[in-house]
C-alpha atoms as a PDB file:
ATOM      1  CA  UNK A   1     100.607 182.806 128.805  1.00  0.00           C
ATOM      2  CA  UNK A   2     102.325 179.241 129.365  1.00  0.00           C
ATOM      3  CA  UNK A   3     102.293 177.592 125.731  1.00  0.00           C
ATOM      4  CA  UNK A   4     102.768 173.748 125.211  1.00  0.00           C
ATOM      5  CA  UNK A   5     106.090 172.072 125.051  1.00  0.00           C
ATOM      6  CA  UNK A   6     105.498 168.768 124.383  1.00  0.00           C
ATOM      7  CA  UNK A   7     103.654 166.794 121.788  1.00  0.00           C
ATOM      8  CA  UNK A   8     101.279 165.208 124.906  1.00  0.00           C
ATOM      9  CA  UNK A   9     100.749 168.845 125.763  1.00  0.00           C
ATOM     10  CA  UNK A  10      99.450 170.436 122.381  1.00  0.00           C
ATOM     11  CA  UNK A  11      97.497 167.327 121.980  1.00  0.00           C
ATOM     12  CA  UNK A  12      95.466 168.255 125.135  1.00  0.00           C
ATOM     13  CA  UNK A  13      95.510 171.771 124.628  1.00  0.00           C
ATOM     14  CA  UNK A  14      93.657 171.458 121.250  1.00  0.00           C
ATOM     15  CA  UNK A  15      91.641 168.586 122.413  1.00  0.00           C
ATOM     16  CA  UNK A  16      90.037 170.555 125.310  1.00  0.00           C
ATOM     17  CA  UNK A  17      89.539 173.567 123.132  1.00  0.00           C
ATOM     18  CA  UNK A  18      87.654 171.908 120.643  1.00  0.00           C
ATOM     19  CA  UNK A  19      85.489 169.875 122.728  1.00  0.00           C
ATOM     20  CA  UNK A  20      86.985 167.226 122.017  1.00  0.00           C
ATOM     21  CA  UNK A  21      86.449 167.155 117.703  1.00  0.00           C
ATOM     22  CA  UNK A  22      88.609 164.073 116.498  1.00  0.00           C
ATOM     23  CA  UNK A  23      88.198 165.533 112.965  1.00  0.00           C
ATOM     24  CA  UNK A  24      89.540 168.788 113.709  1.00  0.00           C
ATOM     25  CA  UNK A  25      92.855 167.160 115.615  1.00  0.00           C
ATOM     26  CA  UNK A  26      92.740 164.872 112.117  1.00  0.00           C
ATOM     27  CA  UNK A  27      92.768 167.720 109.838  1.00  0.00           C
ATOM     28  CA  UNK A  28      95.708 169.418 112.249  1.00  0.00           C
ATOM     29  CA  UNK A  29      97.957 166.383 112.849  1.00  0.00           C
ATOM     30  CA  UNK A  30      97.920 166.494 109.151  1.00  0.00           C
ATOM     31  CA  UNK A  31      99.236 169.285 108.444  1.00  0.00           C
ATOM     32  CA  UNK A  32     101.630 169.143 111.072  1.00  0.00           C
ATOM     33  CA  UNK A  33     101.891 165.948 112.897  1.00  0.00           C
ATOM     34  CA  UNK A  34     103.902 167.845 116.014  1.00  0.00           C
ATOM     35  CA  UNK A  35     101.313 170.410 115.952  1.00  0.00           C
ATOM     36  CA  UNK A  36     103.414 173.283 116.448  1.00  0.00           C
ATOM     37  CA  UNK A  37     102.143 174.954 113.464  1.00  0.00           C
ATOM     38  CA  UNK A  38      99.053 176.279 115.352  1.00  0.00           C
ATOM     39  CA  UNK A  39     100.989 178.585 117.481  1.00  0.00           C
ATOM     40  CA  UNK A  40     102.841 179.943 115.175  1.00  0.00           C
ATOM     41  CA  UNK A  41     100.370 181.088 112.241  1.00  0.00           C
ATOM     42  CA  UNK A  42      98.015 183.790 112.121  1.00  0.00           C
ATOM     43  CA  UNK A  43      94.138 183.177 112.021  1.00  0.00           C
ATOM     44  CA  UNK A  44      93.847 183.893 108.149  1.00  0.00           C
ATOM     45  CA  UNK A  45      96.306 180.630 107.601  1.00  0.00           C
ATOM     46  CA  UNK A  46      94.788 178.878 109.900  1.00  0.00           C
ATOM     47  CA  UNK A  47      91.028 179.170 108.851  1.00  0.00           C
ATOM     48  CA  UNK A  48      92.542 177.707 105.143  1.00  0.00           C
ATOM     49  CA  UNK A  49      92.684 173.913 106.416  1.00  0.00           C
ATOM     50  CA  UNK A  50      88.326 174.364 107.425  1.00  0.00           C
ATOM     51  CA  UNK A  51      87.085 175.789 104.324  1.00  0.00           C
ATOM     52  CA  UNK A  52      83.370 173.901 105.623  1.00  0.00           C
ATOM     53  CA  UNK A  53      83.544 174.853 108.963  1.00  0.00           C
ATOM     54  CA  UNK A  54      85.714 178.250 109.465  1.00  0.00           C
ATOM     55  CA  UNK A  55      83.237 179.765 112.061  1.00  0.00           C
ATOM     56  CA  UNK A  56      83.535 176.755 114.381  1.00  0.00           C
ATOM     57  CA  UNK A  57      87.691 176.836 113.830  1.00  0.00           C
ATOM     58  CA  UNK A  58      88.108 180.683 114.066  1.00  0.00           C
ATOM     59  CA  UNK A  59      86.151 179.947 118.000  1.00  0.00           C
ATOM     60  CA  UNK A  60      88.998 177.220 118.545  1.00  0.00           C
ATOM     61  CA  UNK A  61      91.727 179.371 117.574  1.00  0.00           C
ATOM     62  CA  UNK A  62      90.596 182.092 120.035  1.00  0.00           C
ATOM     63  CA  UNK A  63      89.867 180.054 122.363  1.00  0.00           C
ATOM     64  CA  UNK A  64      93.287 178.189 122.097  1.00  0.00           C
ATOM     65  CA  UNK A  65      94.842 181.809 122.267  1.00  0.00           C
ATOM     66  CA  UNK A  66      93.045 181.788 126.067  1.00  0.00           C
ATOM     67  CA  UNK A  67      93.636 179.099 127.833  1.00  0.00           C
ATOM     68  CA  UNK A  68      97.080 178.467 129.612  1.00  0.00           C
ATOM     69  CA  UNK A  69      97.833 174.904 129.392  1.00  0.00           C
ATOM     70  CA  UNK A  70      99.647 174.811 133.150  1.00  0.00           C
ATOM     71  CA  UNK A  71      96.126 176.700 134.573  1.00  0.00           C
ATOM     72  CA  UNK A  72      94.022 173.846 132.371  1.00  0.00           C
ATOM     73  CA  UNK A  73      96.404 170.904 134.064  1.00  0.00           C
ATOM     74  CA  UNK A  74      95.873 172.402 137.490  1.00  0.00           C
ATOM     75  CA  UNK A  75      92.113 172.897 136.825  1.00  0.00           C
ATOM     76  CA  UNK A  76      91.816 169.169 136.140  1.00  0.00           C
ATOM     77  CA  UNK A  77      94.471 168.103 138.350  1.00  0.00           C
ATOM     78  CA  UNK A  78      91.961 169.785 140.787  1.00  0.00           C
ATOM     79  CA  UNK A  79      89.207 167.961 140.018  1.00  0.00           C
ATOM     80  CA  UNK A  80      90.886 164.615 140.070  1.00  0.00           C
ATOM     81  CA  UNK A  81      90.743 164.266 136.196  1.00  0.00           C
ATOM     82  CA  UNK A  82      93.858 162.355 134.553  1.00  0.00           C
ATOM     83  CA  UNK A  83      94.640 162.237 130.757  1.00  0.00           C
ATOM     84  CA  UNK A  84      96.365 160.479 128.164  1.00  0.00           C
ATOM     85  CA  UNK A  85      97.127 160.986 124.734  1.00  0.00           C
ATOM     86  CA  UNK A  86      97.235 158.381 121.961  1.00  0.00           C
ATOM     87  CA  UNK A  87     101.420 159.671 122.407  1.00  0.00           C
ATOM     88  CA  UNK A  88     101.028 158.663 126.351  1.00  0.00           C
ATOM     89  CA  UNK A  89     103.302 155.156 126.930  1.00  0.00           C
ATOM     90  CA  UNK A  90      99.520 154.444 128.788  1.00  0.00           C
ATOM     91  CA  UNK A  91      97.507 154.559 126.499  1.00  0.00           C
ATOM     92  CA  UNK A  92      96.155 151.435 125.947  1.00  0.00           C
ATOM     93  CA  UNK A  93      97.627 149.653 122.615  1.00  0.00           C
ATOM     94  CA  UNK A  94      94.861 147.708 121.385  1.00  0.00           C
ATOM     95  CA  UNK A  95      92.472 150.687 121.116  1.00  0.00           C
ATOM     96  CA  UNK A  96      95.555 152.206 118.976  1.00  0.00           C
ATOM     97  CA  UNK A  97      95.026 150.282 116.680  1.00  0.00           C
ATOM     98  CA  UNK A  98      91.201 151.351 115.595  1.00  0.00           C
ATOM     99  CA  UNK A  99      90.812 153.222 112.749  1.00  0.00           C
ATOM    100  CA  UNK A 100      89.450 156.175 114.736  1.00  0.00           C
ATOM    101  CA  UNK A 101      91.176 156.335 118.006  1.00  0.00           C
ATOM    102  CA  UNK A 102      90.454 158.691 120.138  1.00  0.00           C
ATOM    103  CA  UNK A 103      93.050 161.527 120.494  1.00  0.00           C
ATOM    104  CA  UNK A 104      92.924 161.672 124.473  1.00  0.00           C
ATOM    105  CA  UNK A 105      91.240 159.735 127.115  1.00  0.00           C
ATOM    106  CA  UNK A 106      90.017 161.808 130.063  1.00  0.00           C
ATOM    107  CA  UNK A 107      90.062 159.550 133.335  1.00  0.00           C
ATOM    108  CA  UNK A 108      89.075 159.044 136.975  1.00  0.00           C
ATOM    109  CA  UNK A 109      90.328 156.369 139.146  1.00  0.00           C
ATOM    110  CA  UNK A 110      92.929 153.119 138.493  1.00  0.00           C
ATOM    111  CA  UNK A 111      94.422 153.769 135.269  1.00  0.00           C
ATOM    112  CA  UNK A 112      96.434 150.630 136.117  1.00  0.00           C
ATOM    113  CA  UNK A 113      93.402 148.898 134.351  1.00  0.00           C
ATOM    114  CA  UNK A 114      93.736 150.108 131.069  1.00  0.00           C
ATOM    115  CA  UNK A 115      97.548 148.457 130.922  1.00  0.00           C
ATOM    116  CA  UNK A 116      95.524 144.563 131.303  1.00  0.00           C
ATOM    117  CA  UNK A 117      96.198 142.562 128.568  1.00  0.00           C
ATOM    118  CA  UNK A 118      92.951 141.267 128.185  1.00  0.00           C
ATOM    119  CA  UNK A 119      89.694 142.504 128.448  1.00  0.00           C
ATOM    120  CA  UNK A 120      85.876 141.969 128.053  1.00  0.00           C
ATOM    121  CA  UNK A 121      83.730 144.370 126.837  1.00  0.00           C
ATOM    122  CA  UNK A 122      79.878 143.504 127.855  1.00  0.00           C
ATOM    123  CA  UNK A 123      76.668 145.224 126.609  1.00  0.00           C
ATOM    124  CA  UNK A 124      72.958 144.847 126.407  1.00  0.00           C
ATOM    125  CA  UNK A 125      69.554 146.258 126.864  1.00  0.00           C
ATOM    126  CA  UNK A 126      68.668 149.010 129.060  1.00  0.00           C
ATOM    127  CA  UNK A 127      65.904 146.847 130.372  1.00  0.00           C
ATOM    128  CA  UNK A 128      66.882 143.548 131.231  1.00  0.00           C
ATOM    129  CA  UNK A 129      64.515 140.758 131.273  1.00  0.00           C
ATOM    130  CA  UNK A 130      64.941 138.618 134.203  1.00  0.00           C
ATOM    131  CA  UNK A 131      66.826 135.525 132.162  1.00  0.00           C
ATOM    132  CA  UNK A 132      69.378 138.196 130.771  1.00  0.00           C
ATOM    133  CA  UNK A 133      69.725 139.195 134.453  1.00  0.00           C
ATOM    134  CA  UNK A 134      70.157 135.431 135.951  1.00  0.00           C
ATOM    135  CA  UNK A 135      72.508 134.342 133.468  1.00  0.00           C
ATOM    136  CA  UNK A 136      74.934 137.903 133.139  1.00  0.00           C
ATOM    137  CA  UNK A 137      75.171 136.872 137.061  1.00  0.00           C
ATOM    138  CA  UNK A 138      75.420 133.013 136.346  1.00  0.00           C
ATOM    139  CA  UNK A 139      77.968 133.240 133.424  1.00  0.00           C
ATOM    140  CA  UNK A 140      80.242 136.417 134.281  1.00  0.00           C
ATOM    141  CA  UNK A 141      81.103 135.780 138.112  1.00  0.00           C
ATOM    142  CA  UNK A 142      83.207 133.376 137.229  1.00  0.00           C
ATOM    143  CA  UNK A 143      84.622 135.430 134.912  1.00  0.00           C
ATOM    144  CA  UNK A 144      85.170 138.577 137.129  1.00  0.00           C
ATOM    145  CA  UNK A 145      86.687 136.653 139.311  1.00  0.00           C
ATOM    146  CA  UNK A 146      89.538 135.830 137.669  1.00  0.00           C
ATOM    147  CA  UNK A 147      90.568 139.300 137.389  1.00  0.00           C
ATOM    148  CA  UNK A 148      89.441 140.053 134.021  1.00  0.00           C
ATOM    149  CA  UNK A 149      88.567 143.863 133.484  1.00  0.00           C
ATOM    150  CA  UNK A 150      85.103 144.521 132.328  1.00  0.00           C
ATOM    151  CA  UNK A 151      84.398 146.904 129.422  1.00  0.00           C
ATOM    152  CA  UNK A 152      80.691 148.470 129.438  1.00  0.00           C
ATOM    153  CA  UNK A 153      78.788 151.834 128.950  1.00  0.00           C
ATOM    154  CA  UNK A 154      77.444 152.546 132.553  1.00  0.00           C
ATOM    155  CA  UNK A 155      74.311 153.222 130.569  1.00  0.00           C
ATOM    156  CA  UNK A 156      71.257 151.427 132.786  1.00  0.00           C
ATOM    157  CA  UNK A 157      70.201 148.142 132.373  1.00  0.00           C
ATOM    158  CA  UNK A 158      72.964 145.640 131.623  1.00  0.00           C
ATOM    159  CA  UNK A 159      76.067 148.121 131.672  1.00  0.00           C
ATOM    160  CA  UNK A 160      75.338 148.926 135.303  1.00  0.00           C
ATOM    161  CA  UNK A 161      75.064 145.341 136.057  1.00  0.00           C
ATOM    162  CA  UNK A 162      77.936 144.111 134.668  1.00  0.00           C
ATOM    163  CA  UNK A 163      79.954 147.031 136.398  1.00  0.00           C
ATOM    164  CA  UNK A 164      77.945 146.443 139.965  1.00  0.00           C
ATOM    165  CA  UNK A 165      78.702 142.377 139.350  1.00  0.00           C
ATOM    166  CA  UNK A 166      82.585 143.681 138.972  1.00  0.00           C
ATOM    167  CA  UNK A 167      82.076 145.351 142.308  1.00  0.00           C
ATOM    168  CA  UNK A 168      80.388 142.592 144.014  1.00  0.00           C
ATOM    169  CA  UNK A 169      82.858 140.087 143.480  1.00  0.00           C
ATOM    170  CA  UNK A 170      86.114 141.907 143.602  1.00  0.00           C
ATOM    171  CA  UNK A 171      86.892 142.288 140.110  1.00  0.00           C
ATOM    172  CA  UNK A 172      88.099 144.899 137.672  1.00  0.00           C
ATOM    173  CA  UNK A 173      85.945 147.105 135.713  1.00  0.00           C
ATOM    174  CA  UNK A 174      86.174 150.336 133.298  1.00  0.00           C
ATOM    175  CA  UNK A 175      83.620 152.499 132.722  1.00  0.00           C
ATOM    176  CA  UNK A 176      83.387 154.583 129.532  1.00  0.00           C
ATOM    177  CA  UNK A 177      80.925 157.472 129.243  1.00  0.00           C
ATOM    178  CA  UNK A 178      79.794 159.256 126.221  1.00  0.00           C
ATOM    179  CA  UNK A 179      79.927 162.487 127.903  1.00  0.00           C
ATOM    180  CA  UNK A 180      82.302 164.799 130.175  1.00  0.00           C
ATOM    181  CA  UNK A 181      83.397 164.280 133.688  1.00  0.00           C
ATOM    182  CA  UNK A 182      82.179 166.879 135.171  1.00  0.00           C
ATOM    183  CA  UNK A 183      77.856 165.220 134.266  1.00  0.00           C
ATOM    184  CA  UNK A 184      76.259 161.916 135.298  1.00  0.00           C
ATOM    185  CA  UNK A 185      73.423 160.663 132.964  1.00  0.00           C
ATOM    186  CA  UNK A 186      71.108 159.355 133.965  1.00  0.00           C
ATOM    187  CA  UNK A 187      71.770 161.567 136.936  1.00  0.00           C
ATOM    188  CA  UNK A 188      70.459 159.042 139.606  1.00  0.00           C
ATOM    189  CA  UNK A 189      73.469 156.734 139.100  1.00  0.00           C
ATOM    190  CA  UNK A 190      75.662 159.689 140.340  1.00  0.00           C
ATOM    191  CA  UNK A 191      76.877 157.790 144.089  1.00  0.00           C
ATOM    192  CA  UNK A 192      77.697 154.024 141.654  1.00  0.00           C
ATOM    193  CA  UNK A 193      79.572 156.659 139.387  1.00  0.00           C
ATOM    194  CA  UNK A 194      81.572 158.148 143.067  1.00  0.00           C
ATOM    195  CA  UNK A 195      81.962 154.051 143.678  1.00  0.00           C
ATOM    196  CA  UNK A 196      83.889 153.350 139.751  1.00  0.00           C
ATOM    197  CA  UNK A 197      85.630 156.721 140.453  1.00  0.00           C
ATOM    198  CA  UNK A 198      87.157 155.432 143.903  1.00  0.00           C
ATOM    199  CA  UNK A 199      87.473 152.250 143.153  1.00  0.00           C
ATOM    200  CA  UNK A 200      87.436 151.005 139.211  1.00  0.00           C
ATOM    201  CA  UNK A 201      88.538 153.594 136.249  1.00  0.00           C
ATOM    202  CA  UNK A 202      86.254 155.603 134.303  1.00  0.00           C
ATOM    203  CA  UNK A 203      87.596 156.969 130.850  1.00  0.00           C
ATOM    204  CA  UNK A 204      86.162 159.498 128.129  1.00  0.00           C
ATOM    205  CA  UNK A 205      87.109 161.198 125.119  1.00  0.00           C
ATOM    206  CA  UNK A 206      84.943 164.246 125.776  1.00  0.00           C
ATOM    207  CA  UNK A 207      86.602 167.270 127.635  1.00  0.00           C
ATOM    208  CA  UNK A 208      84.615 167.213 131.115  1.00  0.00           C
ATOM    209  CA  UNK A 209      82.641 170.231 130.510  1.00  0.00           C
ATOM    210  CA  UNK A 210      80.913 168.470 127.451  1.00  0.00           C
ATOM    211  CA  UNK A 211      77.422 167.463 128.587  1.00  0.00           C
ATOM    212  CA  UNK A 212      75.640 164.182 127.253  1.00  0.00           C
ATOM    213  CA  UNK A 213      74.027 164.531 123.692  1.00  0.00           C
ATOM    214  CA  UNK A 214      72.129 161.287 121.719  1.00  0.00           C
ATOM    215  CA  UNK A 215      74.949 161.401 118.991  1.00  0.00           C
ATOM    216  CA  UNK A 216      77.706 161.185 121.355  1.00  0.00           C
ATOM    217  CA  UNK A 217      76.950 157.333 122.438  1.00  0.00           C
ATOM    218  CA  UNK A 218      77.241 155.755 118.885  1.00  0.00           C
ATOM    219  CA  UNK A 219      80.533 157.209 119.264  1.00  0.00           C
ATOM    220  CA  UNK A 220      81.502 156.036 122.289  1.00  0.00           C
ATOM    221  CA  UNK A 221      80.548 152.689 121.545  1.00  0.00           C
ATOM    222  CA  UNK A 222      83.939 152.284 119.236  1.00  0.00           C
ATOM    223  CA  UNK A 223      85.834 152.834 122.066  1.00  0.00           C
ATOM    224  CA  UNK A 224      83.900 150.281 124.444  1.00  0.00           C
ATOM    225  CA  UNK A 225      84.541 147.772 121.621  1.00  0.00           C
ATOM    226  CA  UNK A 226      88.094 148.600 121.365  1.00  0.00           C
ATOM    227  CA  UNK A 227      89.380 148.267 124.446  1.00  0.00           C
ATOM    228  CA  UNK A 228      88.858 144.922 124.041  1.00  0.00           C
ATOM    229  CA  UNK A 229      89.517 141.659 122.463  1.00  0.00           C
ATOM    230  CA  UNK A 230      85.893 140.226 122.193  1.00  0.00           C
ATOM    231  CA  UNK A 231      82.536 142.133 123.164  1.00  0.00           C
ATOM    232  CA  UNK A 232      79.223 140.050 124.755  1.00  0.00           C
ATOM    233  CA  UNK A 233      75.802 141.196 123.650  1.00  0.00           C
ATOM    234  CA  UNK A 234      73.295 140.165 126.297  1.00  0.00           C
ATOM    235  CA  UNK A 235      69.973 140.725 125.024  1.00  0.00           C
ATOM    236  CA  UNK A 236      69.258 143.151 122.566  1.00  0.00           C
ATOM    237  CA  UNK A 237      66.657 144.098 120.343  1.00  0.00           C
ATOM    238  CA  UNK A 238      66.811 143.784 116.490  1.00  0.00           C
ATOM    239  CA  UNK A 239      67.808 147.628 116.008  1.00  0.00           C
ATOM    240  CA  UNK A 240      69.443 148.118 120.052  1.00  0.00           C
ATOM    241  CA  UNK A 241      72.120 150.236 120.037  1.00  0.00           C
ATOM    242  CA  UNK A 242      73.970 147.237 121.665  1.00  0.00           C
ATOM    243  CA  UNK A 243      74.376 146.200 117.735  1.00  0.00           C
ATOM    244  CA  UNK A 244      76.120 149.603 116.838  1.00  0.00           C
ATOM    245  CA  UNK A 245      78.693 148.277 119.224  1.00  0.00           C
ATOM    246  CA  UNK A 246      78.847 144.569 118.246  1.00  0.00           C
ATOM    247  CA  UNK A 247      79.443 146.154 114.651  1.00  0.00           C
ATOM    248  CA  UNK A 248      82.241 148.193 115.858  1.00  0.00           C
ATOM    249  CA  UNK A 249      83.640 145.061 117.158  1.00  0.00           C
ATOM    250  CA  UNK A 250      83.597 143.487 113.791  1.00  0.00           C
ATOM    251  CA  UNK A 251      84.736 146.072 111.700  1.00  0.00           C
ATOM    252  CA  UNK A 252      87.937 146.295 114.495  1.00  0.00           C
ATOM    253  CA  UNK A 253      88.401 142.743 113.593  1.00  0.00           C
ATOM    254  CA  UNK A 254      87.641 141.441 117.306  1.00  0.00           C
ATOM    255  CA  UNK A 255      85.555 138.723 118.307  1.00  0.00           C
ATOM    256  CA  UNK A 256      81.483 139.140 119.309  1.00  0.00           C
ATOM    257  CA  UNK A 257      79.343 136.518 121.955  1.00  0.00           C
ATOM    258  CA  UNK A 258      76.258 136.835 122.444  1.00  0.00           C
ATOM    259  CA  UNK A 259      74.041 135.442 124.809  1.00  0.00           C
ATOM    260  CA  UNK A 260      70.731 132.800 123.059  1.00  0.00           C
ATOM    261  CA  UNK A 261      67.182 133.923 123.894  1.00  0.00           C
ATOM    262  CA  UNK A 262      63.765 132.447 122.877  1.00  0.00           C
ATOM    263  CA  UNK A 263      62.927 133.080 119.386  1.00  0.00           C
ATOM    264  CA  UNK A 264      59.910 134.897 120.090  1.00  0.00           C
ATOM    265  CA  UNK A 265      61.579 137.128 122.514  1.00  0.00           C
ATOM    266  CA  UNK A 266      61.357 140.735 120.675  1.00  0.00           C
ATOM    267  CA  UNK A 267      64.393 141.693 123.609  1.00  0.00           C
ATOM    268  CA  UNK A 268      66.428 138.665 122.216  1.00  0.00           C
ATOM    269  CA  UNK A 269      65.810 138.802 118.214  1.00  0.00           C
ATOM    270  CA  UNK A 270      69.681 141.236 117.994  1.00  0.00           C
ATOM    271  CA  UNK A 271      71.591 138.678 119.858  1.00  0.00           C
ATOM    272  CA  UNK A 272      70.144 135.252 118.174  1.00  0.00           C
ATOM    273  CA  UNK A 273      70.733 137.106 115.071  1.00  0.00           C
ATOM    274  CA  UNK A 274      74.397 137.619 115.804  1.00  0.00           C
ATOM    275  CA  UNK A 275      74.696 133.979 116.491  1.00  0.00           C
ATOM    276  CA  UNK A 276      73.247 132.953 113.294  1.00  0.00           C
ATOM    277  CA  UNK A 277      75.339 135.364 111.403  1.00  0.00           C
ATOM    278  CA  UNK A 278      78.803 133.966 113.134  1.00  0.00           C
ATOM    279  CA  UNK A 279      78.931 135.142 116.359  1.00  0.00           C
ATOM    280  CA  UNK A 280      79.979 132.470 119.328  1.00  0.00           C
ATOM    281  CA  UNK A 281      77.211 131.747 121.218  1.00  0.00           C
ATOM    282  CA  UNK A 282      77.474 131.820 125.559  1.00  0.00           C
ATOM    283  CA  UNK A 283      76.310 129.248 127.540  1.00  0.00           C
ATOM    284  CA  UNK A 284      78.720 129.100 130.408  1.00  0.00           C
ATOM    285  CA  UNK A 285      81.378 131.366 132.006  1.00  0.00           C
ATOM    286  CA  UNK A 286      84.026 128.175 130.240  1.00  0.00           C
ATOM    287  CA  UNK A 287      83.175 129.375 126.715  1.00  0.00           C
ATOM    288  CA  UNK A 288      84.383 132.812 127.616  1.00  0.00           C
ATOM    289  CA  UNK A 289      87.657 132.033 129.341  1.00  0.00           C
ATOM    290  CA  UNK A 290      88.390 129.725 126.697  1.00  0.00           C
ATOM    291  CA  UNK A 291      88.959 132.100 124.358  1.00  0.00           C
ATOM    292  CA  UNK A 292      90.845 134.367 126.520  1.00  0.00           C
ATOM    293  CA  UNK A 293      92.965 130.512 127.338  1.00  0.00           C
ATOM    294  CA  UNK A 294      92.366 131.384 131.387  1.00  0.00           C
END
């Protein structure tokens, strides 16, 4: 069986053997930050660094002990997958510095995107009202167009909007999912999915046999946020999800917009909170690009 020989290598090897588990490539980078210890100890030593979880790890190990990293790089090679590790010269530096970054990035499409300087991560409801609608189109065309990649969820609602607007006008988006490559969820947004693929760049930290699970979005939301320098709530509820990722934002030290609603709006209470507790409030496209001095 072909072992790894680089760094890039073992990180993928034990990345797609453990579905992906940042804290189990924490716990082994820390022992050994080159990762060659793991193939070449015994199961007994191994199982010593997971005292709380030693079934799951002995099911890694063996499974490690199967797979031939040069069969796993032709298996995704043959399904058009790409990857990076956090070693890659690609992977994007700004999400590096997160205190969680993810290990490896699994990819389809332009991977050009992720080397942009500057980008804008947008999020919001999963059902738009029609002013949240009108003014995403009003206040990001101008935006898209010039050239500015756009960060979102593909999650219905206003992820899929602000990815279709991308697509409209000839701009640059990235998609990233909370799930493997090889699903779409909801599944009725698999042909826009084909169209990022194709055409835009769609990234995940989940090995692409991992299927969608509820706790996997919270954690994908650190990475939407990362990517980029500020994130734009439009329209959210007091408790939306959109908030888990306008808190990442903060807590990576970037910058959150968010778009003003009525105040008796229920869909608009998140974002006008936001504003009153600091965050810049969006009226036109010019108090985006401002910050971004375009």
């Amino acid at each position: 069986m072909n072992l790894p020989t680089t760094l890039d290598e073992r990180l993928l090897h034990l990345h797609y053997s453990s579905s992906g588990s940042f804290k189990f490539l924490q716990t082994c980078m820390q022992v050994d930050p080159t990762l060659e210890w793991i193939y070449h100890t015994d199961k007994q030593y191994f199982l010593k660094f997971f005292p709380k979880s030693s079934k799951r790890a002995s099911e890694i190990f063996d499974t490690l002990k199967k797979i031939d990293i040069s069969f796993l790089k032709y298996e995704l090679a043959k399904k058009n997958i790409g990857y990076i590790s956090i070693v890659h010269p690609c992977y994007p530096s700004l999400l590096s510095t997160i205190y969680d970054p993810p290990w490896l990035l699994y990819y389809r499409g332009n991977l050009h995107l992720l080397s942009y300087p500057n980008k804008l991560s947008v999020v919001g409801t999963r059902h738009p009202s029609d002013y949240a609608k009108d003014s995403l189109n009003t206040i990001l065309v101008d935006v898209v167009q010039t050239g500015l990649p756009i960060v979102s969820g593909m999650a219905i609602g206003i992820d899929s909007l602000a990815h279709e607007l991308c697509l409209r006008a000839d701009g640059n988006t990235i998609a990233v999912l909370g799930y493997g490559l090889d699903y779409t969820y909801p599944k009725n947004l698999s042909i826009f999915k084909e169209n990022l693929e194709k055409n835009q760049l769609i990234i995940t930290e989940y090995p692409p046999y991992v299927q969608p699970n509820r706790w996997q979005f919270p954690e994908r939301n650190r990475i939407i946020s990362g990517l980029s320098q500020a994130t734009f709530v439009i329209e959210a509820k007091e408790k939306s999800g959109s908030l888990i990722t306008s808190d990442s934002a903060l807590s990576q030290n970037r910058d959150v917009f968010a778009l003003p609603g009525r105040i008796i709006d229920m869909h608009s209470k998140g974002t006008n909170r936001l504003i009153q507790e600091g965050a810049k409030m969006i009226l036109h496209a010019s108090d985006i690009l401002e910050e971004y001095s375009l």
